[in-house]
C-alpha atoms as a PDB file:
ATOM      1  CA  UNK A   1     129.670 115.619 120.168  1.00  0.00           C
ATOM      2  CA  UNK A   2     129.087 112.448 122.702  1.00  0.00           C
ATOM      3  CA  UNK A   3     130.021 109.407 122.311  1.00  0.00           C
ATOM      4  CA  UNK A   4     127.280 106.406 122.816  1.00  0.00           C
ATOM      5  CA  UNK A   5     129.730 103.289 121.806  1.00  0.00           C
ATOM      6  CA  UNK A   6     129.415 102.375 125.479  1.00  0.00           C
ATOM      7  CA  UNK A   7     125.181 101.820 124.903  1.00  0.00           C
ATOM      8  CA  UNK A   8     124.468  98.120 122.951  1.00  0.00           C
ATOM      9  CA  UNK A   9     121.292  98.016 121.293  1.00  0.00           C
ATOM     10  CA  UNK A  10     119.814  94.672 120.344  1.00  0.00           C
ATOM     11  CA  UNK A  11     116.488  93.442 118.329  1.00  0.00           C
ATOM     12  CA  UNK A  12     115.476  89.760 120.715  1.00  0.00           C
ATOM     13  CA  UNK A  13     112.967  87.775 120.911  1.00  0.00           C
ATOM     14  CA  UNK A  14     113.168  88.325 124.777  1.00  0.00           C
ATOM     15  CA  UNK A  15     108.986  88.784 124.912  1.00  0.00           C
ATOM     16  CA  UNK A  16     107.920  88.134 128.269  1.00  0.00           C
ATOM     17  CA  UNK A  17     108.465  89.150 131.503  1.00  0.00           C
ATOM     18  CA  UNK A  18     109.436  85.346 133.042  1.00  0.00           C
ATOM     19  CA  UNK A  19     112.285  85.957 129.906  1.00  0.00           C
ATOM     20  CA  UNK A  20     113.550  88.870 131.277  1.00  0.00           C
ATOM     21  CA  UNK A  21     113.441  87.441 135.133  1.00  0.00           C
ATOM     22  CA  UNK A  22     115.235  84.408 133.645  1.00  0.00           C
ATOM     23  CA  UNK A  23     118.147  86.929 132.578  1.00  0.00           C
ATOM     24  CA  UNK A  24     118.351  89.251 135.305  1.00  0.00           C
ATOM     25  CA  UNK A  25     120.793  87.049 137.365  1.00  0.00           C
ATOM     26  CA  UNK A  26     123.327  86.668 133.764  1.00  0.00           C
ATOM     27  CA  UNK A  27     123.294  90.249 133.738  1.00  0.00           C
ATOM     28  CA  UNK A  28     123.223  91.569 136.839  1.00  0.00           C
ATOM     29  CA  UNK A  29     126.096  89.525 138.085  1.00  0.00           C
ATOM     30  CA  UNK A  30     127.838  90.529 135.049  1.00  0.00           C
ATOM     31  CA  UNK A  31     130.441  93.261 136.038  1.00  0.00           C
ATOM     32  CA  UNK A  32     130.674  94.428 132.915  1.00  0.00           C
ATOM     33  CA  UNK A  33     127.469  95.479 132.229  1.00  0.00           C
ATOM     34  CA  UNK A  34     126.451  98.592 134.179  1.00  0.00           C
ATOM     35  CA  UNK A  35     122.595  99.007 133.356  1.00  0.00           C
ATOM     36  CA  UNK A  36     120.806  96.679 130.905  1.00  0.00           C
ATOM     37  CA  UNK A  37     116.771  96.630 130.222  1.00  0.00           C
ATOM     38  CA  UNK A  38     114.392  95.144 127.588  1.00  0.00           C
ATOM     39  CA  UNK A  39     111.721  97.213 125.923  1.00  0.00           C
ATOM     40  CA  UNK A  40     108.997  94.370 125.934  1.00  0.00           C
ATOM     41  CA  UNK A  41     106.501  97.206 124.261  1.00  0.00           C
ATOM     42  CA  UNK A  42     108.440  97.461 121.325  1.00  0.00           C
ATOM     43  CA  UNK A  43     107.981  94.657 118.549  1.00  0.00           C
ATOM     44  CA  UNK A  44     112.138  94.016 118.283  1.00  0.00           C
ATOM     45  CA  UNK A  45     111.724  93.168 122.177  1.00  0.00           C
ATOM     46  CA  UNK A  46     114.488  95.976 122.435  1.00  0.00           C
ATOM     47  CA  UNK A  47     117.799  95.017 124.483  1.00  0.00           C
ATOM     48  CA  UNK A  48     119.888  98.029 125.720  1.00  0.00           C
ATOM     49  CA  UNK A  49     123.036  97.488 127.537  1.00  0.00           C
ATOM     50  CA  UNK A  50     125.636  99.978 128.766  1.00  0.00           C
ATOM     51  CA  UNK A  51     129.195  98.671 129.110  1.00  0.00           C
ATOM     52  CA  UNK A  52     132.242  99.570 128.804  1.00  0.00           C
ATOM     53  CA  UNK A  53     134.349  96.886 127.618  1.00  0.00           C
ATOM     54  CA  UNK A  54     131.877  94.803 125.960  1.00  0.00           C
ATOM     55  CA  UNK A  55     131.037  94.139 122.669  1.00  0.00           C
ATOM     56  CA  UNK A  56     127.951  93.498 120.244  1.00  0.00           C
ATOM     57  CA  UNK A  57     128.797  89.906 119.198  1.00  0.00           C
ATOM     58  CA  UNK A  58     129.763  88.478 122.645  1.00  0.00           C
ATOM     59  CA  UNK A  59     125.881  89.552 124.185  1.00  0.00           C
ATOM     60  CA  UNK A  60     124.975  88.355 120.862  1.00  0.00           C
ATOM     61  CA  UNK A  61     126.879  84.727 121.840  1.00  0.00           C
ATOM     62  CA  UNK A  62     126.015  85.046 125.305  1.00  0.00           C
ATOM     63  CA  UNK A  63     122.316  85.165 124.338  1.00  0.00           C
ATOM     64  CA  UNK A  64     122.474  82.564 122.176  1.00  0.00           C
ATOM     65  CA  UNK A  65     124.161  80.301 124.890  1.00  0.00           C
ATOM     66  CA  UNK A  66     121.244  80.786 126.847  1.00  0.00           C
ATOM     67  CA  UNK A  67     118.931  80.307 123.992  1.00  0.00           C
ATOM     68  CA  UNK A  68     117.706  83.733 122.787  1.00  0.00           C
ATOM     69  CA  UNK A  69     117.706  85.161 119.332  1.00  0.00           C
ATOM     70  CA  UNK A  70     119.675  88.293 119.967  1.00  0.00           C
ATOM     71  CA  UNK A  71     121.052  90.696 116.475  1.00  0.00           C
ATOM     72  CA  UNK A  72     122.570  94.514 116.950  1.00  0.00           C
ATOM     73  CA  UNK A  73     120.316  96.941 116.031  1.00  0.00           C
ATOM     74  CA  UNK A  74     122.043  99.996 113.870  1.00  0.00           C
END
């Protein structure tokens, strides 16, 4: 059986495109986070990130810091 603890799954409010521009650089730069991209079809605004080392509540405190509403979806 796989293991998917490395993929972060999030419910934002992330709803635009300008939001997700205005994020790129945090996570991109971010060497922790491998791939990362925000369903803005889906009405949770979906957040997926794959890392390694990270965790659900610090992207949920990063977001925050940066003013997004940001809670792991299960």
């Amino acid at each position: 059986m796989e293991n998917f603890n490395h993929i972060l799954v999030f419910k934002t409010n992330i709803k635009t495109p300008e939001d997700r521009e205005t994020l790129k650089p945090l996570f991109e730069k971010h060497e922790s986070i491998k791939q990362w991209n925000v369903d803005l079809y889906d009405e949770d605004y979906v957040l997926r990130i794959i890392s390694y080392t990270l965790n659900h509540q610090y992207i949920i405190k990063l977001l925050h810091v940066h003013g997004y509403d940001c809670e792991e979806l299960i």
